[in-house]
C-alpha atoms as a PDB file:
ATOM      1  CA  UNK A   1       0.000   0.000   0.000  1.00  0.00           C
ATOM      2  CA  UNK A   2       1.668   3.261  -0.991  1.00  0.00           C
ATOM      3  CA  UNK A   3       1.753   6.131   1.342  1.00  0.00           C
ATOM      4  CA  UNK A   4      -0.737   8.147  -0.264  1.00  0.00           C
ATOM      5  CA  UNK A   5      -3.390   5.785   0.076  1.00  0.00           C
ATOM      6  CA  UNK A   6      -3.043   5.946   4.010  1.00  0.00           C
ATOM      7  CA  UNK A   7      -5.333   8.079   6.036  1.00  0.00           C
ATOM      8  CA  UNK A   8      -3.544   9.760   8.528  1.00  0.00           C
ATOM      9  CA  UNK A   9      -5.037  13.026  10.854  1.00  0.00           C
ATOM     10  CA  UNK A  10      -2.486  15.703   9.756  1.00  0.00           C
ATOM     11  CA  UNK A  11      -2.256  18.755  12.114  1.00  0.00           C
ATOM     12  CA  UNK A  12      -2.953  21.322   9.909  1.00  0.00           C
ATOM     13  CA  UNK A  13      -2.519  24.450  11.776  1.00  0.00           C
ATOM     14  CA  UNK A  14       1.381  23.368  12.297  1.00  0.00           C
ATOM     15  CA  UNK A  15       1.606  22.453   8.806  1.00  0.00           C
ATOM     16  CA  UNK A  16       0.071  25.845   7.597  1.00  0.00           C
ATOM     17  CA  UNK A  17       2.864  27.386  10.019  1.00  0.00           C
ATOM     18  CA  UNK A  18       5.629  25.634   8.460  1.00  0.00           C
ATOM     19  CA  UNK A  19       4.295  26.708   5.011  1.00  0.00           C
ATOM     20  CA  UNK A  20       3.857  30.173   5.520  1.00  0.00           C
ATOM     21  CA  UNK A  21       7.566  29.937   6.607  1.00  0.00           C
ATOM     22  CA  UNK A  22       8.821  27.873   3.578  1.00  0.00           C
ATOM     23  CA  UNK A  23       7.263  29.740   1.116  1.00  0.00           C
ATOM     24  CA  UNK A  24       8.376  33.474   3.078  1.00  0.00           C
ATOM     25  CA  UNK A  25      11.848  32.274   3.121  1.00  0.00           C
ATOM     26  CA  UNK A  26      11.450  31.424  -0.431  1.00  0.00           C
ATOM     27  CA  UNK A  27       9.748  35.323  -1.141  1.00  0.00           C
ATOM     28  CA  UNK A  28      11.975  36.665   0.779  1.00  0.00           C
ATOM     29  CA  UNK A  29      15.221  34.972  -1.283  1.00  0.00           C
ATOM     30  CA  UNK A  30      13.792  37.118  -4.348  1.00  0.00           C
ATOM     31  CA  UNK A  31      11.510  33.876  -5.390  1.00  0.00           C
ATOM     32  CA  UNK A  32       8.415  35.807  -6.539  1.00  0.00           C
ATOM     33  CA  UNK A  33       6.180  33.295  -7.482  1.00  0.00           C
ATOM     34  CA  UNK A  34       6.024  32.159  -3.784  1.00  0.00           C
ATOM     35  CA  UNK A  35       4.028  34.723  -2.736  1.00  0.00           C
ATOM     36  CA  UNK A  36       1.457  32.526  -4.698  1.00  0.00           C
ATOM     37  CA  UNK A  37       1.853  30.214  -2.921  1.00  0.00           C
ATOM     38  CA  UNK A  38       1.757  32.106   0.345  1.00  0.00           C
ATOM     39  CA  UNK A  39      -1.816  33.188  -0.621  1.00  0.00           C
ATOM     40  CA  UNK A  40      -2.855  29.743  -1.831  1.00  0.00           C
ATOM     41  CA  UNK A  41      -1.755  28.683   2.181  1.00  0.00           C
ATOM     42  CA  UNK A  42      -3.830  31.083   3.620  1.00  0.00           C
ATOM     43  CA  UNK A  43      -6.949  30.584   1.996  1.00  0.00           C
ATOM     44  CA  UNK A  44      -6.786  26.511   1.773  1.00  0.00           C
ATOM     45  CA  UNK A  45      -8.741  24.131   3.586  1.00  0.00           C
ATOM     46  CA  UNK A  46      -6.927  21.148   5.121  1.00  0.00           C
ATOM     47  CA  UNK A  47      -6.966  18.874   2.000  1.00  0.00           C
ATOM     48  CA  UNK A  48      -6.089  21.957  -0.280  1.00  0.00           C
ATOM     49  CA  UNK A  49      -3.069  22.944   2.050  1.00  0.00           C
ATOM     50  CA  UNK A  50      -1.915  18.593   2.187  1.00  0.00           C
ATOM     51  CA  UNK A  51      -2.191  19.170  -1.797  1.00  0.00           C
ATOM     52  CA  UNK A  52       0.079  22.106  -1.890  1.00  0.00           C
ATOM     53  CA  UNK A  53       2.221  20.790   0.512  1.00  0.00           C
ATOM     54  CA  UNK A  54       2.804  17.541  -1.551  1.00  0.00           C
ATOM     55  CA  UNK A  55       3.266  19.438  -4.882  1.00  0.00           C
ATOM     56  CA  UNK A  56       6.276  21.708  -3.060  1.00  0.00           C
ATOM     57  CA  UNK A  57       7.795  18.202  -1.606  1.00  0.00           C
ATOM     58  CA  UNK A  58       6.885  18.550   2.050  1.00  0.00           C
ATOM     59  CA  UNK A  59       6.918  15.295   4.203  1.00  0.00           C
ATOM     60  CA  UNK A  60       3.654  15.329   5.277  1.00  0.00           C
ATOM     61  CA  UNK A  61       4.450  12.162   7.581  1.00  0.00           C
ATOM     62  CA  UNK A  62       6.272  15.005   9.807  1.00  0.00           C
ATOM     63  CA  UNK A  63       2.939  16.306  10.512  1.00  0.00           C
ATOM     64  CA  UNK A  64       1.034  13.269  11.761  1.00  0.00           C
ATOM     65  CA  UNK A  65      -1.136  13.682  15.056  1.00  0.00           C
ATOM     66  CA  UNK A  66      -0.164  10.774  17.198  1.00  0.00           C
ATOM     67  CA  UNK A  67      -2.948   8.951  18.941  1.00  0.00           C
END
């Protein structure tokens, strides 16, 4: 069973943290097009922020909530 097939509960408010800091250190570095992204971040939903954080290369695993 591959890993994306595996429901897991994914705090989202730490992962939206970490985002907003990826993608600002990434503005900040003179990478324009992450302010995109840094928009997309704040107006997602859960499943739209585990999306974006996929299609950047974040290990979502990192972000598990542990029973």
């Amino acid at each position: 069973m591959a890993m994306e097939d595996i429901m897991a509960e994914i705090d989202v408010d730490e992962l939206r943290d970490y985002m907003e800091d990826y993608c600002g250190t990434a503005a900040a570095a003179g990478f324009d097009a992450a302010m995109l992204d840094l928009a997309d971040i704040d107006d997602a939903d859960g499943y739209e922020l585990c999306e974006k954080a996929e299609e950047l290369g974040v290990d979502l695993e990192q972000f598990i909530v542990e029973d």
